[in-house]
N, C-alpha and C. Protein backbone atom coordinates (compact mmCIF):
# COMPACT_ATOMS: atom_id res chain seq x y z
N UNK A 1 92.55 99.20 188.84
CA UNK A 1 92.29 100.61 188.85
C UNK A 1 93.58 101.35 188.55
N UNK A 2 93.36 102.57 187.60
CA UNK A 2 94.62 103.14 187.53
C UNK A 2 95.24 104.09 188.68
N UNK A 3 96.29 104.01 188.51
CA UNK A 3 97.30 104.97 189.48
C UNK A 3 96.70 106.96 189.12
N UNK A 4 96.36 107.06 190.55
CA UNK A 4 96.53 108.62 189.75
C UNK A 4 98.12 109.33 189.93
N UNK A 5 98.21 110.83 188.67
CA UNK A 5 99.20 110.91 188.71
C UNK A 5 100.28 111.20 190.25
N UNK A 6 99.18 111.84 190.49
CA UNK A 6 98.85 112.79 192.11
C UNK A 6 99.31 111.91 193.30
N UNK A 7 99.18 111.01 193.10
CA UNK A 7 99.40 109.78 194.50
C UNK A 7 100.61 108.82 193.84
N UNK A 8 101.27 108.56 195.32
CA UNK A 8 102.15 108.24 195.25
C UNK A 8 102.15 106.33 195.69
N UNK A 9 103.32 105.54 195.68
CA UNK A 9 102.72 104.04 196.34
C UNK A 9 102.29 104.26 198.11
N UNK A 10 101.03 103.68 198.25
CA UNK A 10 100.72 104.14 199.80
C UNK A 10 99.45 104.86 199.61
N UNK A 11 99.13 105.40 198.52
CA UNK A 11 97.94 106.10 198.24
C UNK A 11 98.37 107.56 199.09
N UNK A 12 99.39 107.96 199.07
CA UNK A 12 99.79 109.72 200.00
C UNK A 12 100.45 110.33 198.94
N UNK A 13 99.66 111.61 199.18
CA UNK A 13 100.31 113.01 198.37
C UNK A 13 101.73 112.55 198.86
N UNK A 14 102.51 113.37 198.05
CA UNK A 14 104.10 113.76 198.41
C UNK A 14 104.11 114.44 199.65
N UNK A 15 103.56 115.90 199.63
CA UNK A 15 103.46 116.65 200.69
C UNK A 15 102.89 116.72 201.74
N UNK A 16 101.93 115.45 201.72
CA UNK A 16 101.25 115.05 203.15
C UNK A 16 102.15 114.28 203.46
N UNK A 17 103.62 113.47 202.96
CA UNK A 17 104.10 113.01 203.67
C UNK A 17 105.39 113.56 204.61
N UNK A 18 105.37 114.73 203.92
CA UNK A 18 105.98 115.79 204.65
C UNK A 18 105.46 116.71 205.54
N UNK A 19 104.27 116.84 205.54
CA UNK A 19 103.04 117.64 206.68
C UNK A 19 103.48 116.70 207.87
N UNK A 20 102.94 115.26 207.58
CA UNK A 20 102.73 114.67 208.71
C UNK A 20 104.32 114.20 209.24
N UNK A 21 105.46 114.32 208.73
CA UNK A 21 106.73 114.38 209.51
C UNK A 21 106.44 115.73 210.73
N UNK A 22 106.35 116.43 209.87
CA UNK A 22 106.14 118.35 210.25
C UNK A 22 105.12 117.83 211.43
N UNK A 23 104.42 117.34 211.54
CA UNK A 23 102.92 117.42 212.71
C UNK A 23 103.30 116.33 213.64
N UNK A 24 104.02 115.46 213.22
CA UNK A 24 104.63 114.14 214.49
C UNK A 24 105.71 114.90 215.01
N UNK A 25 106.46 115.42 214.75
CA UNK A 25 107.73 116.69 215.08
C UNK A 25 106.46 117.70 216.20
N UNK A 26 105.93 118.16 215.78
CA UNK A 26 105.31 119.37 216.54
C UNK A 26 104.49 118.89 217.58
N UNK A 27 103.99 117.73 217.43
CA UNK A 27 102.57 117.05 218.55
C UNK A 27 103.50 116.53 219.89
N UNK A 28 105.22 115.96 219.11
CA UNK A 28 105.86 116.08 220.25
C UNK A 28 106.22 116.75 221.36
N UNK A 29 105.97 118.23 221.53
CA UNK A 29 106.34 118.97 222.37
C UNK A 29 104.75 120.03 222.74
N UNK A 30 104.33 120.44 223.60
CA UNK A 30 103.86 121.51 223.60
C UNK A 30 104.14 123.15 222.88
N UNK A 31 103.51 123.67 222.57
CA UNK A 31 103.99 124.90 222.30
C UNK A 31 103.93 125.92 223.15
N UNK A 32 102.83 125.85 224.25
CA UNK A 32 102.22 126.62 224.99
C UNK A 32 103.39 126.79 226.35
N UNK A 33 103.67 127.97 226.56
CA UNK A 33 104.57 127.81 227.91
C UNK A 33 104.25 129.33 228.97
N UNK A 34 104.11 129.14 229.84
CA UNK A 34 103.29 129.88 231.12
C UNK A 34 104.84 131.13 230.96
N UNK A 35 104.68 132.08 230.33
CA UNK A 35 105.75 133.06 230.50
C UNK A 35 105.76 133.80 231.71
N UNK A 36 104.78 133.86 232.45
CA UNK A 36 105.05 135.05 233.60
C UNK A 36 106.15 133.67 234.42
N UNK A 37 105.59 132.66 234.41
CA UNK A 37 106.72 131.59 235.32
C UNK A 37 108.19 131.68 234.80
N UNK A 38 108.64 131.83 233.70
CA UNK A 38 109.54 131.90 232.85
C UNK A 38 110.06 133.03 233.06
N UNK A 39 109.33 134.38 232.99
CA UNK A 39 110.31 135.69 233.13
C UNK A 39 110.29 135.97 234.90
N UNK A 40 109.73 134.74 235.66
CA UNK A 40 109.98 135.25 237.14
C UNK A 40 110.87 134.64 237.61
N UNK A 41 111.47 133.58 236.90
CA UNK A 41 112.16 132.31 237.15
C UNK A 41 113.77 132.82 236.89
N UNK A 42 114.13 134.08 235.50
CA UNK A 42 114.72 134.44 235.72
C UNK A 42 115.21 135.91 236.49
N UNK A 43 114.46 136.48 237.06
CA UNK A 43 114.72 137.47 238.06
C UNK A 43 115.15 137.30 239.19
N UNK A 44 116.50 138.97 239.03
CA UNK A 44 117.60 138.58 239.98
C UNK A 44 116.83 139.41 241.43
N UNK A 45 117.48 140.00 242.34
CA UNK A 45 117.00 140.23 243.67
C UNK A 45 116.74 142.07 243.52
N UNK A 46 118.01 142.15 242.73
CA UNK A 46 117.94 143.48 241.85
C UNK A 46 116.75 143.73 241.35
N UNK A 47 116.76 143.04 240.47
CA UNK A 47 115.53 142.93 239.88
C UNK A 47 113.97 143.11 240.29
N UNK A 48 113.69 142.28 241.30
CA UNK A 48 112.80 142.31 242.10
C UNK A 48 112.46 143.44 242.81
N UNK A 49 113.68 143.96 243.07
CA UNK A 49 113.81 145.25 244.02
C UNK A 49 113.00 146.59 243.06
N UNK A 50 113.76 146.15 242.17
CA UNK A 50 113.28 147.61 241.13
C UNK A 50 111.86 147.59 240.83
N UNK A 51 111.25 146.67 240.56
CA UNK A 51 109.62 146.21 240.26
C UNK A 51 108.97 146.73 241.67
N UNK A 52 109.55 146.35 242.76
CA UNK A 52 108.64 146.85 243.67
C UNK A 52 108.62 148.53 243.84
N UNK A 53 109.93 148.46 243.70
CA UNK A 53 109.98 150.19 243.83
C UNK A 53 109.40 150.89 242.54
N UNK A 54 109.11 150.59 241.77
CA UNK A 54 108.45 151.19 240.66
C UNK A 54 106.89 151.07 240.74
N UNK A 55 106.61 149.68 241.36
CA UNK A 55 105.21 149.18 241.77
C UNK A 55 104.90 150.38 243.01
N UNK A 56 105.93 151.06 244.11
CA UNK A 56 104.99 151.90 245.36
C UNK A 56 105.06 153.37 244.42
N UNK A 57 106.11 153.78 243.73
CA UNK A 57 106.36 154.58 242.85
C UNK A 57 105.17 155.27 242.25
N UNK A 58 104.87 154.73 241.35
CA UNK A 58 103.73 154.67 240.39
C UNK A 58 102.35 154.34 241.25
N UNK A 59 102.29 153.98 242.39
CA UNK A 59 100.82 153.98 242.74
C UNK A 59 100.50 155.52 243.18
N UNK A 60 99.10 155.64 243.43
CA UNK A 60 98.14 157.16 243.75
C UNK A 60 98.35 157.18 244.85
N UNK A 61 98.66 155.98 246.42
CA UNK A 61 98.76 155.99 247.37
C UNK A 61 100.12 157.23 247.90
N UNK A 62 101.48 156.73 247.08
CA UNK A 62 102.73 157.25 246.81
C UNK A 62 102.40 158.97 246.69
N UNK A 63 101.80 158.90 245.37
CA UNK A 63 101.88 160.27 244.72
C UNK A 63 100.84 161.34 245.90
N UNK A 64 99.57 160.79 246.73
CA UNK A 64 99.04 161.63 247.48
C UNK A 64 99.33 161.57 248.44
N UNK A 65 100.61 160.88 249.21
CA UNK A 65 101.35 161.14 250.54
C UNK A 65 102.65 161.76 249.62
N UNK A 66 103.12 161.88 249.20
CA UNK A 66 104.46 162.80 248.63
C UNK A 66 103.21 164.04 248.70
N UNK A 67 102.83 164.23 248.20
CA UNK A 67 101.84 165.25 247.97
C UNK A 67 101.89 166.26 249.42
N UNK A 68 101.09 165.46 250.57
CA UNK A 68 100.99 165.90 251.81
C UNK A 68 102.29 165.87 252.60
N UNK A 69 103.32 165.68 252.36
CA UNK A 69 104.53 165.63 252.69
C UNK A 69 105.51 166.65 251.97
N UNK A 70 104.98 167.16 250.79
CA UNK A 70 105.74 168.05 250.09
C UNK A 70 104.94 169.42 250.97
N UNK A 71 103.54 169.35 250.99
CA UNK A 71 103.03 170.61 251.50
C UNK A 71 102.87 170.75 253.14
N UNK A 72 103.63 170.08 253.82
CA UNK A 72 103.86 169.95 255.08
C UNK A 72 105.01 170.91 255.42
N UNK A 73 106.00 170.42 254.63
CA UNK A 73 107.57 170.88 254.12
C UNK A 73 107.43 172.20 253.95
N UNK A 74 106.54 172.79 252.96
CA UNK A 74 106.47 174.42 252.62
C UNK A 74 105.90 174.79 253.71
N UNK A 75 104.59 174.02 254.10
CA UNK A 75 103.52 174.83 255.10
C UNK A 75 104.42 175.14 256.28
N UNK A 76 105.38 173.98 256.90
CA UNK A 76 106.21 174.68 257.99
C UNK A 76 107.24 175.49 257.77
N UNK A 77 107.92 175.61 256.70
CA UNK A 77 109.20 176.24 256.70
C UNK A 77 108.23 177.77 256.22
N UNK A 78 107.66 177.93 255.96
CA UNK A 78 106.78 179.06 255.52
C UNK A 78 106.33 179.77 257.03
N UNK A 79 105.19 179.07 257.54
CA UNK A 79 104.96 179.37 258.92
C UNK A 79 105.63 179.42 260.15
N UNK A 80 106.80 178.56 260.31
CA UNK A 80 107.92 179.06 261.69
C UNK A 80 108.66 180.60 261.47
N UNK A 81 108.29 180.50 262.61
CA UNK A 81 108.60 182.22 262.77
C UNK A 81 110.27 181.99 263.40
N UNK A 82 110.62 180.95 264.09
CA UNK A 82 112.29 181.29 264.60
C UNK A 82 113.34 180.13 264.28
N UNK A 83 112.48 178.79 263.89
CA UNK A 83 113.31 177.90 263.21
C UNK A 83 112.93 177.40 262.03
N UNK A 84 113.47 178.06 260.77
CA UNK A 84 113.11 177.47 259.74
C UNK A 84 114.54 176.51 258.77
N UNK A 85 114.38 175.41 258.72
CA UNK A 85 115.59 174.08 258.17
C UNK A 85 115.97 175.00 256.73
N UNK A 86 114.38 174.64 255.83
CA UNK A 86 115.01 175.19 254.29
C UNK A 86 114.15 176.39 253.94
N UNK A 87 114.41 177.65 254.39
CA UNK A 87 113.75 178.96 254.05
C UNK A 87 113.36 179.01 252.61
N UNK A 88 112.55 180.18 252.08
CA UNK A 88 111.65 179.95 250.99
C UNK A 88 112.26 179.20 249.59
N UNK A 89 113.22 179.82 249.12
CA UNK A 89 113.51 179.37 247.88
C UNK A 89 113.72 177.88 247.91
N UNK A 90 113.23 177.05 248.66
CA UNK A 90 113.74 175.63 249.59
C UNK A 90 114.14 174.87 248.32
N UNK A 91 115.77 175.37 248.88
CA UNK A 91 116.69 175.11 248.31
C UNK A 91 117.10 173.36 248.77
N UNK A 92 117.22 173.26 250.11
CA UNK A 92 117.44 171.69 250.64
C UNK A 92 115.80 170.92 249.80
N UNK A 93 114.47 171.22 250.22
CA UNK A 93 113.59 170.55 249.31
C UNK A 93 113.89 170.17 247.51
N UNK A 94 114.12 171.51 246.71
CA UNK A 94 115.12 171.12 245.52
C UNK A 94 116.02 169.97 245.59
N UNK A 95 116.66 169.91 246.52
CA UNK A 95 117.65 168.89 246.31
C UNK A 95 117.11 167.66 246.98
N UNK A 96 116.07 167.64 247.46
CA UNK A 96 115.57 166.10 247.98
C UNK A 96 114.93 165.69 246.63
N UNK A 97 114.36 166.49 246.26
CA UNK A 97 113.58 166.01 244.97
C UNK A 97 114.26 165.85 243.71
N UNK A 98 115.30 166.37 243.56
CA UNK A 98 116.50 165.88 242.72
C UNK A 98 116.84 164.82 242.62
N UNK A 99 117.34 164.32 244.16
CA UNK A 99 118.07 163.24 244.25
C UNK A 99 116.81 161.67 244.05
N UNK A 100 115.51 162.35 244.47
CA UNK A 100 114.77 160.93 244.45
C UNK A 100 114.33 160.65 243.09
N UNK A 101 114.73 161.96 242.09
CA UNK A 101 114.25 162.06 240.65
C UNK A 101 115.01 161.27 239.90
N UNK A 102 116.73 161.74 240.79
CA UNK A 102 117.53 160.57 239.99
C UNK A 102 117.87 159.32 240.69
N UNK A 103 117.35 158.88 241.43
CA UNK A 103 117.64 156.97 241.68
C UNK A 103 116.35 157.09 240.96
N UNK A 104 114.88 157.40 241.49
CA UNK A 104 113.55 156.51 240.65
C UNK A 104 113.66 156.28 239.50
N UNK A 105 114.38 157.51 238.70
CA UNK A 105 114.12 157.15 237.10
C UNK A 105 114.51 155.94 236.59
N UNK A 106 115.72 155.78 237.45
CA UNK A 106 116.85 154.62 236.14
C UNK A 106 115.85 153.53 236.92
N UNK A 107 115.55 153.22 237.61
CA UNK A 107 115.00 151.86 238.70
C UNK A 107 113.48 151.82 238.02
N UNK A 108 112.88 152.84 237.53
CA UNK A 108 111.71 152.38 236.94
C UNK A 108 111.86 151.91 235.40
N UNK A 109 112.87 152.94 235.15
CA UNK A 109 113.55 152.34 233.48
C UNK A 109 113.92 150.97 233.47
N UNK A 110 114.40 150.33 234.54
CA UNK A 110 114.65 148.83 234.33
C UNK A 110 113.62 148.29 234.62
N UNK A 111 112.83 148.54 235.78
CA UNK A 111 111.82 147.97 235.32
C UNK A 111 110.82 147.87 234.16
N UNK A 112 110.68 149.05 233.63
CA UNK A 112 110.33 148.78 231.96
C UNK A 112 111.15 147.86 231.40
N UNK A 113 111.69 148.08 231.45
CA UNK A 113 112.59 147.21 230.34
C UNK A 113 112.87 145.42 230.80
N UNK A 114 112.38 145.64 231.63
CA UNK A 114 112.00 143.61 232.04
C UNK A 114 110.55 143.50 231.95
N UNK A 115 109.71 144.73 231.72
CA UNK A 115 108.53 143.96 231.50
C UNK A 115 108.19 143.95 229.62
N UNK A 116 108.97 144.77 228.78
CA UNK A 116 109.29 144.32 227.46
C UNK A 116 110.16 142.97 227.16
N UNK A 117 110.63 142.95 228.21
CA UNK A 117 111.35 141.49 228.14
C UNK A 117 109.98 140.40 228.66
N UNK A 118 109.48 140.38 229.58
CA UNK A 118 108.41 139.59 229.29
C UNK A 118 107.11 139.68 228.41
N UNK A 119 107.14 140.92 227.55
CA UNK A 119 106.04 141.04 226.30
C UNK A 119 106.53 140.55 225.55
N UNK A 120 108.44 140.20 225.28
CA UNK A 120 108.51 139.94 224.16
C UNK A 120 108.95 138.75 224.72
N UNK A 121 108.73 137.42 225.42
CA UNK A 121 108.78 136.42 225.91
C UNK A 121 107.13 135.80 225.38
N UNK A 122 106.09 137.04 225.71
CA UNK A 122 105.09 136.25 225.38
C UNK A 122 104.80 136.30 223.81
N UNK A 123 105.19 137.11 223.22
CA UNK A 123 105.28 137.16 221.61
C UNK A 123 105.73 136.20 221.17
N UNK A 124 106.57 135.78 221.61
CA UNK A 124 107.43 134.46 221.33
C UNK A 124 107.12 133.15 221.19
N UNK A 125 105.86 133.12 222.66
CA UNK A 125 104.97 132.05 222.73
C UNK A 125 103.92 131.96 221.45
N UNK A 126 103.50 132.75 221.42
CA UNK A 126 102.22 133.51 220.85
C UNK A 126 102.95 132.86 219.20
N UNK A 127 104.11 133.44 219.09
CA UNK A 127 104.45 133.03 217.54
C UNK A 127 104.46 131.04 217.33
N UNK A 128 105.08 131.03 218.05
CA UNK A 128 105.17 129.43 218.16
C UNK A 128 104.16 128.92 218.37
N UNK A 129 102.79 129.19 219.06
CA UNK A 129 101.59 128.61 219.17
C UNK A 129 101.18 128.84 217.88
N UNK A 130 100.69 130.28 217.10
CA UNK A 130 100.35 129.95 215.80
C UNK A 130 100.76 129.54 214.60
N UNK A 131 102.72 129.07 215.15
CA UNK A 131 102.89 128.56 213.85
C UNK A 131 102.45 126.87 213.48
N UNK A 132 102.40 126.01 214.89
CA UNK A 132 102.13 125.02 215.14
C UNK A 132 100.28 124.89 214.89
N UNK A 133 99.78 125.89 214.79
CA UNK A 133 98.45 125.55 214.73
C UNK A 133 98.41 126.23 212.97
N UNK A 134 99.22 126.70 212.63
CA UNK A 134 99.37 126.62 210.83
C UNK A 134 99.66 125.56 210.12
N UNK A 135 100.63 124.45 210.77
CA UNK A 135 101.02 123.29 210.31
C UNK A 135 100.00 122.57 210.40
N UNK A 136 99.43 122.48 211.58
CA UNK A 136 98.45 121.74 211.97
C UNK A 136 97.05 121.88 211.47
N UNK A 137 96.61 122.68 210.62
CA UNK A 137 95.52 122.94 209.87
C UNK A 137 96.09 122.75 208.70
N UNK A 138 96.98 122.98 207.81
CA UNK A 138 97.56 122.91 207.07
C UNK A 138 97.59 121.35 206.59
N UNK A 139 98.05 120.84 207.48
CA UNK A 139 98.10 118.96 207.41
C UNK A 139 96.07 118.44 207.28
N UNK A 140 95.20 119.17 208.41
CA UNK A 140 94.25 118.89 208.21
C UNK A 140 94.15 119.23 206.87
N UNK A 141 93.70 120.03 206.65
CA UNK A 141 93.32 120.36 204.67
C UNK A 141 94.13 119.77 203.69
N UNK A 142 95.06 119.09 204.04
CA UNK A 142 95.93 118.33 203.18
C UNK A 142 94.54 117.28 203.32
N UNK A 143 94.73 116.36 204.33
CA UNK A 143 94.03 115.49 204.56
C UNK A 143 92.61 115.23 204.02
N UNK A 144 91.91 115.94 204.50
CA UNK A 144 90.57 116.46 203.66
C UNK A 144 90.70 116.25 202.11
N UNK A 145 91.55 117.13 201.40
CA UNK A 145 91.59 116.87 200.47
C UNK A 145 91.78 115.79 199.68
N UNK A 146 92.83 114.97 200.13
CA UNK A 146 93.06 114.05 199.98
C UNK A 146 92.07 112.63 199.73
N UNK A 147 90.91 112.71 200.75
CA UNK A 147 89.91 112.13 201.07
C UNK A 147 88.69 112.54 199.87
N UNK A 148 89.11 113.69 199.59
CA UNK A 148 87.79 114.45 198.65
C UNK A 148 88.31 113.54 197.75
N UNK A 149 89.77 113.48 197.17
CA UNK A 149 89.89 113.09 195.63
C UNK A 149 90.07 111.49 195.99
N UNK A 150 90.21 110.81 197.01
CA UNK A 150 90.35 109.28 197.06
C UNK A 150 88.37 109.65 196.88
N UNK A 151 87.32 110.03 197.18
CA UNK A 151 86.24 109.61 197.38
C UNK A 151 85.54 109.96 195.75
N UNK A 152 86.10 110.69 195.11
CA UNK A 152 86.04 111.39 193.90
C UNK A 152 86.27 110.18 192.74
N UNK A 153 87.95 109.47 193.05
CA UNK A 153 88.55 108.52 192.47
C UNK A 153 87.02 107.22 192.79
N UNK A 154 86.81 107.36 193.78
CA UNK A 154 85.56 105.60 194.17
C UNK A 154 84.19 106.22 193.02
N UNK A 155 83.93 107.19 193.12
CA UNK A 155 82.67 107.84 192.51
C UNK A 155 82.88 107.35 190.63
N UNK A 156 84.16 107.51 190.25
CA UNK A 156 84.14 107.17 188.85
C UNK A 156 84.82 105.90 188.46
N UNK A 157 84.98 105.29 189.15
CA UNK A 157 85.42 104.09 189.94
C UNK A 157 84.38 103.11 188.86
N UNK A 158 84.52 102.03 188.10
CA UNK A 158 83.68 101.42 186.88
C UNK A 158 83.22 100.56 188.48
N UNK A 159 82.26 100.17 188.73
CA UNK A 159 81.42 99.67 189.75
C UNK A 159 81.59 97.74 189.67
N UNK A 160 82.06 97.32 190.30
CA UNK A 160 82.45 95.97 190.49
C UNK A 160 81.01 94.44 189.58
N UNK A 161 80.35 95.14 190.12
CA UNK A 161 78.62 94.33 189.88
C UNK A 161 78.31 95.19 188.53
N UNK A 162 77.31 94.19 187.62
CA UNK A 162 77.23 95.09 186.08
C UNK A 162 75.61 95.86 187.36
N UNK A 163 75.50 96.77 186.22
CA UNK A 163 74.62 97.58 187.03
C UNK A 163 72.87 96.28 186.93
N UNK A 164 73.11 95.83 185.93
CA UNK A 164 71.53 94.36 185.84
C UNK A 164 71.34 93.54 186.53
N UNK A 165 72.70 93.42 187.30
CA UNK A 165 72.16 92.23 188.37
C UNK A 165 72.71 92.72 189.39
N UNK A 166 72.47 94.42 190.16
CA UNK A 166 72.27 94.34 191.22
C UNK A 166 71.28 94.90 192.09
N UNK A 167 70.71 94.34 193.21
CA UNK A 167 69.73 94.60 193.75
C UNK A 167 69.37 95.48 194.94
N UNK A 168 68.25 95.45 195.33
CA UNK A 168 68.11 96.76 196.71
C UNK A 168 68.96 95.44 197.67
N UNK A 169 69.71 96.38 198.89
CA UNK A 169 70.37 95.45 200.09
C UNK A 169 69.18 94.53 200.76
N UNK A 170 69.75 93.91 200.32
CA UNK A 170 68.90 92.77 201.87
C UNK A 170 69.02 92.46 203.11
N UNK A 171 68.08 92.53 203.71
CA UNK A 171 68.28 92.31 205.04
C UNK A 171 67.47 91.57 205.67
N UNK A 172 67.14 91.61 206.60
CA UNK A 172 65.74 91.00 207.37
C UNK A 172 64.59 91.36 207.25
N UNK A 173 63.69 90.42 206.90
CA UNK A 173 62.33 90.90 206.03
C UNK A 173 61.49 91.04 206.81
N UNK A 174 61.01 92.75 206.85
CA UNK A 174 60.20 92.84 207.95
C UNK A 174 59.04 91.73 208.42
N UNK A 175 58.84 92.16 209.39
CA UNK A 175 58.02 91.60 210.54
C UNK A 175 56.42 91.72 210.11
N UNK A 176 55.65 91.22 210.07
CA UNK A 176 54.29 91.41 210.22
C UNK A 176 53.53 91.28 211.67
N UNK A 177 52.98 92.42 212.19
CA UNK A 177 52.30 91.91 213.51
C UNK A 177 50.78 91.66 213.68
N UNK A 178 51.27 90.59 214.22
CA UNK A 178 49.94 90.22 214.13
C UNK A 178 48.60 90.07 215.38
C-alpha cells in the first residue's frame, strides 16, 4: 500500500505528534485550583481585619443602628434643656462622622482591592482551565480526523480477495427445530 503524503513512519500526522506531547504535558497536572483556598491562604491578620470591618460596615444591620444612634444624638442634644454635650450646629457629631468616614474608607478600599485580587486569581484559573480544554479538543479532532482519513485510506484500499471468490461470512448453520 502506498505511503500517504500526509502521514508520517508510525502512521501519525506531524502535528498530532505534537498535540499529544502538548496533552501528556497538560493531563500531568490539574488545571482546576479552589481559589477562595488560595486567596485565604494568603491573608494577613490586617487583612482579615479589614474584610470584617467592611463586612459589619456595609451590612443594613450597621446602617439602621448608626441610623438610631445618629437620631438619638440630635433627639437629645436638641431636647435637654440644661445639659447639652454638642449644641445644634453639632459640631462634636461632625467630627465623629468625619473621623469614622476617614478610617472606613481606606479599610473598605483594601478590602476591595483583595477581593479583585481574588477575581483576578479566579480569571486565572478560568484561563488555564480553557486553555487546557482547547488543547484537549484540539488533539481530539486531530484524532478523529486522522481516523476519518486512515478509514478513507481502507475504503479505497484494492481489497485483498478478487471480488469472485468471495463469499457471504460463515458461521454456524442455523439450527432447525424440531
Amino acid at each position: 500500500m502506498e505511503q500517504s503524503p500526509s502521514t508520517v513512519p508510525g502512521g501519525r500526522f506531524p502535528r498530532t505528534l505534537e498535540l499529544e506531547r502538548q496533552v501528556v504535558a497538560l493531563l500531568s497536572h490539574r488545571a482546576t485550583r479552589d481559589t477562595n483556598k488560595l486567596h485565604d491562604e494568603r491573608l494577613t491578620l490586617g487583612d482579615r481585619m479589614a474584610d470584617h470591618l467592611a463586612a459589619i460596615a456595609g451590612s443594613w444591620r450597621f446602617i439602621i443602628g448608626f441610623a438610631i444612634v445618629l437620631g438619638a444624638w440630635i433627639a437629645t442634644n436638641t431636647a435637654a434643656l440644661s445639659f447639652r454635650w454638642d449644641p445644634y450646629p453639632f459640631i462634636l457629631l461632625n467630627l465623629v462622622l468625619s473621623c469614622l468616614a476617614a478610617i472606613q474608607a481606606p479599610v473598605i478600599m483594601m478590602s476591595q482591592s483583595r477581593l479583585e485580587g481574588r477575581d483576578r486569581l479566579r480569571a486565572e484559573n478560568d484561563y488555564a482551565v480553557n486553555e487546557k480544554a482547547e488543547v484537549l479538543l484540539e488533539h481530539l479532532t486531530t484524532e478523529v480526523e486522522t481516523l476519518k482519513a486512515m478509514l478513507r485510506d481502507l475504503g479505497s484500499a484494492r481489497p485483498l480477495v478478487p471480488s469472485s471468490s468471495r463469499t457471504e461470512p460463515s458461521g454456524p448453520a442455523p439450527r432447525e427445530h424440531t
